[in-house]
Protein backbone atom coordinates (compact mmCIF):
# COMPACT_ATOMS: atom_id res chain seq x y z
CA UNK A 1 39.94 -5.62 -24.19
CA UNK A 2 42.66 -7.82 -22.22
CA UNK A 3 42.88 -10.18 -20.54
CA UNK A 4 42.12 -8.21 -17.00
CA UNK A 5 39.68 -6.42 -18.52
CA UNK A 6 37.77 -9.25 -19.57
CA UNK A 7 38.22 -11.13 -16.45
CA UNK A 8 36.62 -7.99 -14.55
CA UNK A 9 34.00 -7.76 -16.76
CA UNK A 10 33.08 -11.54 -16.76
CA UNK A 11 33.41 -11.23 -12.33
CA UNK A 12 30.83 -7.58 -12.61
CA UNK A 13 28.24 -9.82 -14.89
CA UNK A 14 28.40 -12.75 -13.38
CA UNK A 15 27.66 -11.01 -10.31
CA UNK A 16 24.72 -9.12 -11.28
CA UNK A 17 23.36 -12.81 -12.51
CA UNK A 18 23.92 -14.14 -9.53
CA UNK A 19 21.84 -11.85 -8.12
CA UNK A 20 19.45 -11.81 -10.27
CA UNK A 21 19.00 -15.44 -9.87
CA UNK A 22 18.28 -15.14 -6.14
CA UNK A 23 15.71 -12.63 -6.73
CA UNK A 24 13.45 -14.65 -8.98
CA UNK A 25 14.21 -17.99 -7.07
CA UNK A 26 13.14 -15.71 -4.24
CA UNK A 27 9.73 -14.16 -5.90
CA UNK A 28 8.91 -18.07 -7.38
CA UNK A 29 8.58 -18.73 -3.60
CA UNK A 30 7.12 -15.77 -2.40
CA UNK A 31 3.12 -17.32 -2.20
CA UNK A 32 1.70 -13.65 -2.81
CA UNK A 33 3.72 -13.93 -6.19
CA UNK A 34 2.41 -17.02 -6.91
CA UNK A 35 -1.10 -15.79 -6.40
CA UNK A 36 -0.88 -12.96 -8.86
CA UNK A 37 1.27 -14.61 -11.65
CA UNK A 38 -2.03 -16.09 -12.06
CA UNK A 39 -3.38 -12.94 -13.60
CA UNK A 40 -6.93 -13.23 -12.38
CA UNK A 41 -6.80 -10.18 -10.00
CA UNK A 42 -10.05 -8.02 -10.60
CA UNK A 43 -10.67 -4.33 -10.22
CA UNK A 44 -8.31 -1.93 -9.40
CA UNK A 45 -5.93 -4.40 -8.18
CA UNK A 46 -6.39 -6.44 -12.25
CA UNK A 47 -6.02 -2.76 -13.29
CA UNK A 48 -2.57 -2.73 -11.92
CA UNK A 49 -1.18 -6.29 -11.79
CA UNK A 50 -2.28 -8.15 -14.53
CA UNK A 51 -0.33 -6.61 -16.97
CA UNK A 52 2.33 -6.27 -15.10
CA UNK A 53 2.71 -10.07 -13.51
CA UNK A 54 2.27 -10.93 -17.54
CA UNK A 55 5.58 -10.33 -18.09
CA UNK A 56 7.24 -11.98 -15.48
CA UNK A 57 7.89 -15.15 -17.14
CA UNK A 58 9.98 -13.20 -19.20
CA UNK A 59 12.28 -12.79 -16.37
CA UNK A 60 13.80 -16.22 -16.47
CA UNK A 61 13.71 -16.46 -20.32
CA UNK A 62 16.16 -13.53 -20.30
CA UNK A 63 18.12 -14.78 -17.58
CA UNK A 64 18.25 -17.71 -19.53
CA UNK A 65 19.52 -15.90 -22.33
CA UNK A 66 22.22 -13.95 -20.20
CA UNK A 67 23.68 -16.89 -18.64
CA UNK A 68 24.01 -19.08 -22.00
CA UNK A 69 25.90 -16.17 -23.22
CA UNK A 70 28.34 -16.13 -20.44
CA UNK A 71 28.83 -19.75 -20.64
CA UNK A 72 29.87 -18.96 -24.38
CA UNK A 73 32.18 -16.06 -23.17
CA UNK A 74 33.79 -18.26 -20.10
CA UNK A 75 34.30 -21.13 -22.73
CA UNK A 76 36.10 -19.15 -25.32
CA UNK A 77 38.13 -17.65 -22.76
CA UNK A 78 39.36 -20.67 -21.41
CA UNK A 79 39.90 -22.12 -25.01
CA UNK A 80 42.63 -19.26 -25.85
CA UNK A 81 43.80 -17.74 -22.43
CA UNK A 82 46.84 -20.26 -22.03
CA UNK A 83 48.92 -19.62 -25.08
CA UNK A 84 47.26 -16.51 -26.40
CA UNK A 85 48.18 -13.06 -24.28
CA UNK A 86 47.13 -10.07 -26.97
CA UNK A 87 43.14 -8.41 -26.86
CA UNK A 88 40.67 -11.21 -26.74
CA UNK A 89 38.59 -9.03 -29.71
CA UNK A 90 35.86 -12.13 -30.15
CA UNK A 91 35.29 -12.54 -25.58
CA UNK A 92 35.18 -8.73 -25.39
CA UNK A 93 32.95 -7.90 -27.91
CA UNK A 94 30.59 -11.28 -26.44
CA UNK A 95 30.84 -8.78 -23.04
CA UNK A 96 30.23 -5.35 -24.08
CA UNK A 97 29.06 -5.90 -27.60
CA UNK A 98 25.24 -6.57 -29.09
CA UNK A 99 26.00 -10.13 -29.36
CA UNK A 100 23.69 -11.34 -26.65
CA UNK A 101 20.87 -12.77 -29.29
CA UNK A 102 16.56 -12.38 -27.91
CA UNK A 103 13.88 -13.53 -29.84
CA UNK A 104 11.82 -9.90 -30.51
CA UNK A 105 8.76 -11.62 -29.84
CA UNK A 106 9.91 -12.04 -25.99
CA UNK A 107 10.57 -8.42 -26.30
CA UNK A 108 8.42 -5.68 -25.73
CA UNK A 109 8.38 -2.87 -28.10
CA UNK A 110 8.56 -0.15 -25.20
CA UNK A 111 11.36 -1.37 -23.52
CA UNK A 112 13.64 -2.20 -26.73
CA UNK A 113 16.94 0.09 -26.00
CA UNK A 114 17.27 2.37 -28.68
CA UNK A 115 19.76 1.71 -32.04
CA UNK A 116 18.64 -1.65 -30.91
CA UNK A 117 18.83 -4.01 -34.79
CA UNK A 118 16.68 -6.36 -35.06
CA UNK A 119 17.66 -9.51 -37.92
CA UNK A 120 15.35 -10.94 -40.47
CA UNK A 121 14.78 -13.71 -38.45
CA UNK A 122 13.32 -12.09 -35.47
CA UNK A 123 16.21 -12.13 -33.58
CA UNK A 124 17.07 -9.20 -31.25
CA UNK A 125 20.68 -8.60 -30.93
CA UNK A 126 21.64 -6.24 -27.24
CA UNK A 127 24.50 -6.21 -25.03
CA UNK A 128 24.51 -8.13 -21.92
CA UNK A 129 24.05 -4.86 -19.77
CA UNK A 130 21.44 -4.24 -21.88
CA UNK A 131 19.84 -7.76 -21.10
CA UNK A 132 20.03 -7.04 -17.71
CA UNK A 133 18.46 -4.00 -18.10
CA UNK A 134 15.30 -5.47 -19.49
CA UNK A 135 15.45 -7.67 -16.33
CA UNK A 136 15.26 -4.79 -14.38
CA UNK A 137 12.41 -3.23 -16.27
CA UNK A 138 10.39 -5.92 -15.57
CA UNK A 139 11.55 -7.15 -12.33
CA UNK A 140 10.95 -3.81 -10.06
CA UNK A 141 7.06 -3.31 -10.78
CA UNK A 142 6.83 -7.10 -10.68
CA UNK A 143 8.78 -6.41 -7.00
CA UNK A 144 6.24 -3.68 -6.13
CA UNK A 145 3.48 -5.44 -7.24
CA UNK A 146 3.86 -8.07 -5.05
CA UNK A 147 4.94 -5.88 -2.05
CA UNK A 148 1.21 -3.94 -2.67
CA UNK A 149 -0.66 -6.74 -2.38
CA UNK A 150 1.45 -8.29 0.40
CA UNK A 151 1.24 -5.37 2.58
CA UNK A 152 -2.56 -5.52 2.27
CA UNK A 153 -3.17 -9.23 3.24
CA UNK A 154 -0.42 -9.45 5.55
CA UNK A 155 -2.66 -6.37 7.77
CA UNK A 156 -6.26 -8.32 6.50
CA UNK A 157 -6.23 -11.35 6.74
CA UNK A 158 -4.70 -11.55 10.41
CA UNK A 159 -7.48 -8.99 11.28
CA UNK A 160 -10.36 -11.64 9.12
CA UNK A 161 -9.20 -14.33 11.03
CA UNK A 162 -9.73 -12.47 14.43
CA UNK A 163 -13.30 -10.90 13.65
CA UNK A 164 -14.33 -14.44 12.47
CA UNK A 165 -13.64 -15.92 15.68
CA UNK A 166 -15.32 -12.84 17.51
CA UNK A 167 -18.31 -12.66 15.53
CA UNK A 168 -18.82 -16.46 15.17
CA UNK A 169 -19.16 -16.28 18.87
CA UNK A 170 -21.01 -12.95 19.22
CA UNK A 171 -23.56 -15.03 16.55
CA UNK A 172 -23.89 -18.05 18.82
CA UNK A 173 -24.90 -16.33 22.04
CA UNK A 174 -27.15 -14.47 20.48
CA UNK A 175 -28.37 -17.37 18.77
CA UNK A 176 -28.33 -19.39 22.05
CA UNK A 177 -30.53 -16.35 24.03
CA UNK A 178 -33.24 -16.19 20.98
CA UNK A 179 -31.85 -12.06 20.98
CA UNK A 180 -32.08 -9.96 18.34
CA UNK A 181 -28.96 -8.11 18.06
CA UNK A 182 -29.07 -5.54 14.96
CA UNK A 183 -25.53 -4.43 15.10
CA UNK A 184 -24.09 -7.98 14.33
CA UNK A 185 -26.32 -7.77 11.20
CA UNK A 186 -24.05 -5.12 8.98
CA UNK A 187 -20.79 -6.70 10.81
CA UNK A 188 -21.54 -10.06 9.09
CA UNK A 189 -22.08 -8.30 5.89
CA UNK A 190 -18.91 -6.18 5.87
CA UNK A 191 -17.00 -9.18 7.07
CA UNK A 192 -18.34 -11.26 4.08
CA UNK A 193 -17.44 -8.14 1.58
CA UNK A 194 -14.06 -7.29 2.74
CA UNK A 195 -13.09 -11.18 2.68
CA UNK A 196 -14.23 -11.30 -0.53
CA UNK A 197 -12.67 -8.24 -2.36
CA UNK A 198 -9.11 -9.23 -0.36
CA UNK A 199 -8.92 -12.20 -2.60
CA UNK A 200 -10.14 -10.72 -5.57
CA UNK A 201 -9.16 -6.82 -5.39
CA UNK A 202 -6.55 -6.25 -2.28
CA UNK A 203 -5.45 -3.20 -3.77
CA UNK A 204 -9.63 -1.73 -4.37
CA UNK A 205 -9.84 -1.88 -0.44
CA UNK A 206 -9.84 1.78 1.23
CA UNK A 207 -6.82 1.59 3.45
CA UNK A 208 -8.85 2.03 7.04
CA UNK A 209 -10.96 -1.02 5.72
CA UNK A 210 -9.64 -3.10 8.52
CA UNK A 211 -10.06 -0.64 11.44
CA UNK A 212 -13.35 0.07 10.49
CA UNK A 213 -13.98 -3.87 10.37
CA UNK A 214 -11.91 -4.35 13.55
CA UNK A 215 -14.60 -1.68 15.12
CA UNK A 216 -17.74 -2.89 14.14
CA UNK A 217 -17.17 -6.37 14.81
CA UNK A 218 -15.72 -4.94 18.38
CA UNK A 219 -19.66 -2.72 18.79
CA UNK A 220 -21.19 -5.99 17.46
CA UNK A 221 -19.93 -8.50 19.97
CA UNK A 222 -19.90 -5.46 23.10
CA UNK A 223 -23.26 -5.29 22.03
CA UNK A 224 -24.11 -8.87 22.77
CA UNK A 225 -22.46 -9.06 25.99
CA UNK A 226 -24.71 -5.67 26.76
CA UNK A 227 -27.55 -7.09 26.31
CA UNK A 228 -26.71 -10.63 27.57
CA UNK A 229 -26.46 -9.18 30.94
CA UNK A 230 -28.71 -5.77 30.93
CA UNK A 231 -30.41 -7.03 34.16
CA UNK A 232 -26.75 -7.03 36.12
CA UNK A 233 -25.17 -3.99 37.89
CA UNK A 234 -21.88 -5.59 36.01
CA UNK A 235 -23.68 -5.49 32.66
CA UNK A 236 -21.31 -2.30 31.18
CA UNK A 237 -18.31 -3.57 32.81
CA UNK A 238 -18.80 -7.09 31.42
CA UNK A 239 -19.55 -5.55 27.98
CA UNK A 240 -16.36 -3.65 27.98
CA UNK A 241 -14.75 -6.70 28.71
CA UNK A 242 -16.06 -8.65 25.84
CA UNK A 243 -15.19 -5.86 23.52
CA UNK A 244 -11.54 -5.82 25.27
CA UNK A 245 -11.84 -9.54 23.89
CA UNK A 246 -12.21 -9.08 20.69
CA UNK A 247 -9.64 -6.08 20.71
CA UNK A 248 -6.62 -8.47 22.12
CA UNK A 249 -7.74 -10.78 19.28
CA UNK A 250 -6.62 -8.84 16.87
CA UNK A 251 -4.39 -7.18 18.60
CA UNK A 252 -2.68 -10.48 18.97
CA UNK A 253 -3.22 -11.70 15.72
CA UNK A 254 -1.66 -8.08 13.97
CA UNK A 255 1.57 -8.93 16.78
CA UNK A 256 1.63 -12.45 15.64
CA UNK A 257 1.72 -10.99 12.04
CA UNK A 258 4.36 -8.50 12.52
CA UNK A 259 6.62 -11.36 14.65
CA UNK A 260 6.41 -13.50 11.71
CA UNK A 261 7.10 -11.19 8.63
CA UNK A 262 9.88 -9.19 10.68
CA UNK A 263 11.58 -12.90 11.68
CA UNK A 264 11.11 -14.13 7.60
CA UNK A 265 12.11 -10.48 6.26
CA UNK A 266 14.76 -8.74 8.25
CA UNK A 267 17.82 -9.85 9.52
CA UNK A 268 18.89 -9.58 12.35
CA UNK A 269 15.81 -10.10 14.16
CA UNK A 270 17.30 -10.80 17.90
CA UNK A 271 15.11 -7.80 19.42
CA UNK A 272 11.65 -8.93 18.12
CA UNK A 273 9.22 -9.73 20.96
CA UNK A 274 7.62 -13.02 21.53
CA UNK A 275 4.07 -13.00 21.32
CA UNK A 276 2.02 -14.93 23.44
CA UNK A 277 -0.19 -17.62 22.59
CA UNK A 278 -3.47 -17.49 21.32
CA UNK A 279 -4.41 -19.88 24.24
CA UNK A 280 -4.23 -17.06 26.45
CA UNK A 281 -6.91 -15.51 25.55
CA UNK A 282 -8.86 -18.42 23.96
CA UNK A 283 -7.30 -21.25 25.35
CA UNK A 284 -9.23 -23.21 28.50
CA UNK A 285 -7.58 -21.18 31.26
CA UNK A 286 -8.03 -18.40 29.44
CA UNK A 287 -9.47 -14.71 29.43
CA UNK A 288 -12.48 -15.25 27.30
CA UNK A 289 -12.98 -18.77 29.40
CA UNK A 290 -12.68 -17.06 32.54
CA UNK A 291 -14.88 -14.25 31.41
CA UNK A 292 -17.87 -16.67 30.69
CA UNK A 293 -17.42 -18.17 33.91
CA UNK A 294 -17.50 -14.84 35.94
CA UNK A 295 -20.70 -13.30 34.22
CA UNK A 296 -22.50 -16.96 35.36
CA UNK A 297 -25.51 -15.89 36.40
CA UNK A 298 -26.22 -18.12 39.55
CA UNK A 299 -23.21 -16.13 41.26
CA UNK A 300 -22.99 -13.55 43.77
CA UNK A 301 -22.35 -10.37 41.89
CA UNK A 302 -19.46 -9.35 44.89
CA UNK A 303 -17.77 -12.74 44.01
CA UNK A 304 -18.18 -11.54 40.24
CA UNK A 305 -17.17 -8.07 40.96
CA UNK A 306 -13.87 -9.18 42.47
CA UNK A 307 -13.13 -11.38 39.84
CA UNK A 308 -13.79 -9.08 37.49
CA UNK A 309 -11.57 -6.38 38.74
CA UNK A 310 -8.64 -8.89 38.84
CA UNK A 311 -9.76 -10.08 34.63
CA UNK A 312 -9.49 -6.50 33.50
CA UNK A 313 -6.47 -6.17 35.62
CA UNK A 314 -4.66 -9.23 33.84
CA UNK A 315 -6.34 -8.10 30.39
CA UNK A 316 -4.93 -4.43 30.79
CA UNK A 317 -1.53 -5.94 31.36
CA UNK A 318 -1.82 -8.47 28.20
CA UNK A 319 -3.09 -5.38 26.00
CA UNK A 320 0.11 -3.23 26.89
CA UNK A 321 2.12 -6.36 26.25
CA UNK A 322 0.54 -6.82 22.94
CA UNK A 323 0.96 -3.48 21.75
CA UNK A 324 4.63 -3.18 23.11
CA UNK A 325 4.94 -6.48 20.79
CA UNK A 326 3.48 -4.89 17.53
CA UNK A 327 5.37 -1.80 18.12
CA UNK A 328 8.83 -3.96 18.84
CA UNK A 329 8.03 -6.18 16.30
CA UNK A 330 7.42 -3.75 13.37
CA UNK A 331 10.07 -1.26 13.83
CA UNK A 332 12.75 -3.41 11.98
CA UNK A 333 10.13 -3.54 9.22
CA UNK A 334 9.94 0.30 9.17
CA UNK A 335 13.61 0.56 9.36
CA UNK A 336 13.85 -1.29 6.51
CA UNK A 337 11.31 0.67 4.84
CA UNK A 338 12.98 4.12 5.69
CA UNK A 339 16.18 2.79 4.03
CA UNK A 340 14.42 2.05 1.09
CA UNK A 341 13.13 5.11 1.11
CA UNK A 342 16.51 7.18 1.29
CA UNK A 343 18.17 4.43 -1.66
CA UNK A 344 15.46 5.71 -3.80
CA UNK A 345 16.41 9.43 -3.15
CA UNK A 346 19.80 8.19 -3.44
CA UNK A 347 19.39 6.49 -6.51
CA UNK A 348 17.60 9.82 -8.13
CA UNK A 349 21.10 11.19 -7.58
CA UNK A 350 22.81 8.34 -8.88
CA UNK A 351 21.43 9.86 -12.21
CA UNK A 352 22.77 13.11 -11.89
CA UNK A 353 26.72 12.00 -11.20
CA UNK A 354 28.88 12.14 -14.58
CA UNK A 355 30.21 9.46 -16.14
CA UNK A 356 32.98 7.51 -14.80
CA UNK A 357 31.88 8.33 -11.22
CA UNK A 358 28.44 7.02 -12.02
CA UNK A 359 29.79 3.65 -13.71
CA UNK A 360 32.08 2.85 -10.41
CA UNK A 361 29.05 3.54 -8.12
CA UNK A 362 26.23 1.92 -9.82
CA UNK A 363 28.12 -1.45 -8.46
CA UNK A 364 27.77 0.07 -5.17
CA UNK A 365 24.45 0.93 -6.19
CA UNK A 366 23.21 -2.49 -7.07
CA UNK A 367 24.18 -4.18 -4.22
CA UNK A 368 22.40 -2.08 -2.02
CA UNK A 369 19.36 -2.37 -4.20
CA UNK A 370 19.33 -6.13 -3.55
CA UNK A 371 20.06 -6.57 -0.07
CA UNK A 372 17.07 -3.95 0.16
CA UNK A 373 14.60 -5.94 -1.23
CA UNK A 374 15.79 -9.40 -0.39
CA UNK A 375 14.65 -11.64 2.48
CA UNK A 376 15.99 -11.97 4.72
CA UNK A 377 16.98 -8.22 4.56
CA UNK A 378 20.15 -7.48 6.48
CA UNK A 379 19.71 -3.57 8.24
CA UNK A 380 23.02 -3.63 9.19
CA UNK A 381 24.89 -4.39 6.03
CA UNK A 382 22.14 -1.78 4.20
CA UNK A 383 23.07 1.04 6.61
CA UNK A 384 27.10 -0.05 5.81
CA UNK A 385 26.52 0.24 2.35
CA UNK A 386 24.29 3.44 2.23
CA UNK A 387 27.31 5.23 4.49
CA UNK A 388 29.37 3.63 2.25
CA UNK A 389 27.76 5.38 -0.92
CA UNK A 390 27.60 8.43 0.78
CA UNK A 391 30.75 8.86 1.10
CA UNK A 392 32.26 7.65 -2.17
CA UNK A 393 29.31 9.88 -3.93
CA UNK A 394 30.66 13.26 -2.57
């Protein structure tokens, strides 16, 4: 190799560790990462993690390993590059040769790259493409991984948090009226079970486990109100209202959600929709405070029937504004999803190009890859790339 050829070849790997470097500094943060590196996931969701997130730590040993092995290549370029202008035989074969050295017990059997040597010491001698492949082997389920579990908690726990806060009160009036209320019996229990099996087993939970909660905890509390006011001509109106209650609680709290992962994971995020604050519903002015002050009892049910109309009229508005927020608010999320999903039919073409096309597009390749799955993700610059893949791959 030359000079140029070296220099190119130092730029392409230095790049990909670069890269690489972001991604783990990235996952290190992520808190769902940090959750599972843990290993102590049970069920179907230890089934599928635990073996995986084992090897993780692997990621920055390897990286470590890369990186050390550039230094050595930058250094003994630099030592000879000023008077010296034939092949640099020892700094290419450092870049393309199996001179990058891994101890083989770091190393696991089924992802050794074949012809691979290993010495009598233990050490594991591979290129430093083929380093980086290992890194890859291990980073992308470690990647998925966390994106499973993530996608379940960030849809859970926003919808736990709501059905607390609805049942807790549903509980206390009934509590507070001596009234036996059967339906808020199973809605405690299936609250307790699904907030237990989202820490331990995110990924056992049936994927309409949260609607189904959402709904019961909405009967349970409607329920309450029902019978709270049976002896009113407002009784079913008031009901509906207090399961409307409970619906714009989580409602809000899924908007909320999709506000803040769309702002933290997708860039740019100028057309996401403010949601509004939990106060107006919960807050002293607000629906469920003037709710409990129109079903008073010691009022005239016309002065409650007006006031009612105008509460479901402001609730109906806040509902379409909610959902107009989770729709806004998640569509750069699915965007970004779509794209993935076209890169990966992409990529399953990547494999069928012939060599040196393939070679000059993998670059091309990688960098969409990354911007894909980092945060924040940038749709525009994905879409660029994609078109620009497209077009260079026919």
């Amino acid at each position: 190799m030359d000079d140029a050829q070296i220099a190119h070849k130092l730029v392409q790997l230095r790049a990909a560790e670069s890269r690489i470097a972001e991604d783990l500094l990235q996952l290190d943060e992520h808190p769902t990462y940090t959750l599972l590196v843990a290993g102590d996931m049970a069920g179907t969701t230890g089934r599928r993690v635990n073996a995986i997130m084992a090897d993780a730590p692997l990621l920055w040993t390897w990286l470590g390993s890369l990186r050390t092995h550039l230094d050595r290549a930058d250094a003994l370029r630099n030592e000879d590059r000023g008077w010296f202008s034939g092949p640099r035989t020892d700094v290419g074969e450092l870049l393309v040769g199996r001179t990058l050295e891994l101890n083989r017990a770091t190393v696991p059997a089924r992802l050794t790259p074949p012809g691979v040597s290993v010495d009598a010491d233990g050490t594991l001698r591979v290129t430093p493409d083929e380093c980086i492949g290992l890194i890859r082997q291990i980073r992308e389920p470690v990647r998925r991984a966390v994106a499973d579990v993530d996608a379940v908690w960030s849809d859970l726990i926003p919808r736990l948090e709501a059905a607390e806060t609805s049942l807790r009160h549903a509980e206390a009036v009934a509590e507070r009226l001596a009234m036996d209320v059967p339906e808020l019996v199973p809605a405690r229990q299936r609250l307790e079970a699904v907030r237990a099996s989202v820490v331990e087993d995110p990924l056992g939970l049936a994927s309409s486990v949260g609607r189904d909660l959402d709904s019961l905890v909405a009967r349970a509390a409607a329920k309450v109100g029902s019978v709270e006011r049976a002896h009113d001509s407002l009784s079913s109106d008031v009901a509906r209202a207090e399961g409307l209650v409970t619906e714009l609680r989580a409602l809000r709290a899924r908007a909320a959600a999709s506000w803040s992962e769309a702002n933290a994971k997708v860039r740019p995020a100028c057309r996401l929709v403010r949601v509004p604050s939990a106060a107006a519903i919960d807050g002293p002015n607000g629906l469920a405070h003037r709710l409990a002050a129109i079903v008073d009892e010691n009022r005239d049910w016309r002065d409650a029937r007006a006031e009612l109309d105008r509460w479901l009229t402001s609730a109906g508005r806040l509902r379409a504004q909610l959902e107009r927020s989770v729709a806004s608010n998640r569509a750069p999320l699915e965007r970004r999803d779509e794209l993935r999903g076209l890169w990966r039919a992409y990529a399953a073409k990547l494999a069928t190009i012939p060599e040196p096309r393939r070679q000059a597009l993998q670059e091309l390749g990688d960098q969409i890859h990354h911007e894909l799955h980092r945060t924040p993700t940038d749709l525009a610059r994905v879409e660029s790339l994609l078109e620009e893949f497209v077009t260079s791959s026919r």
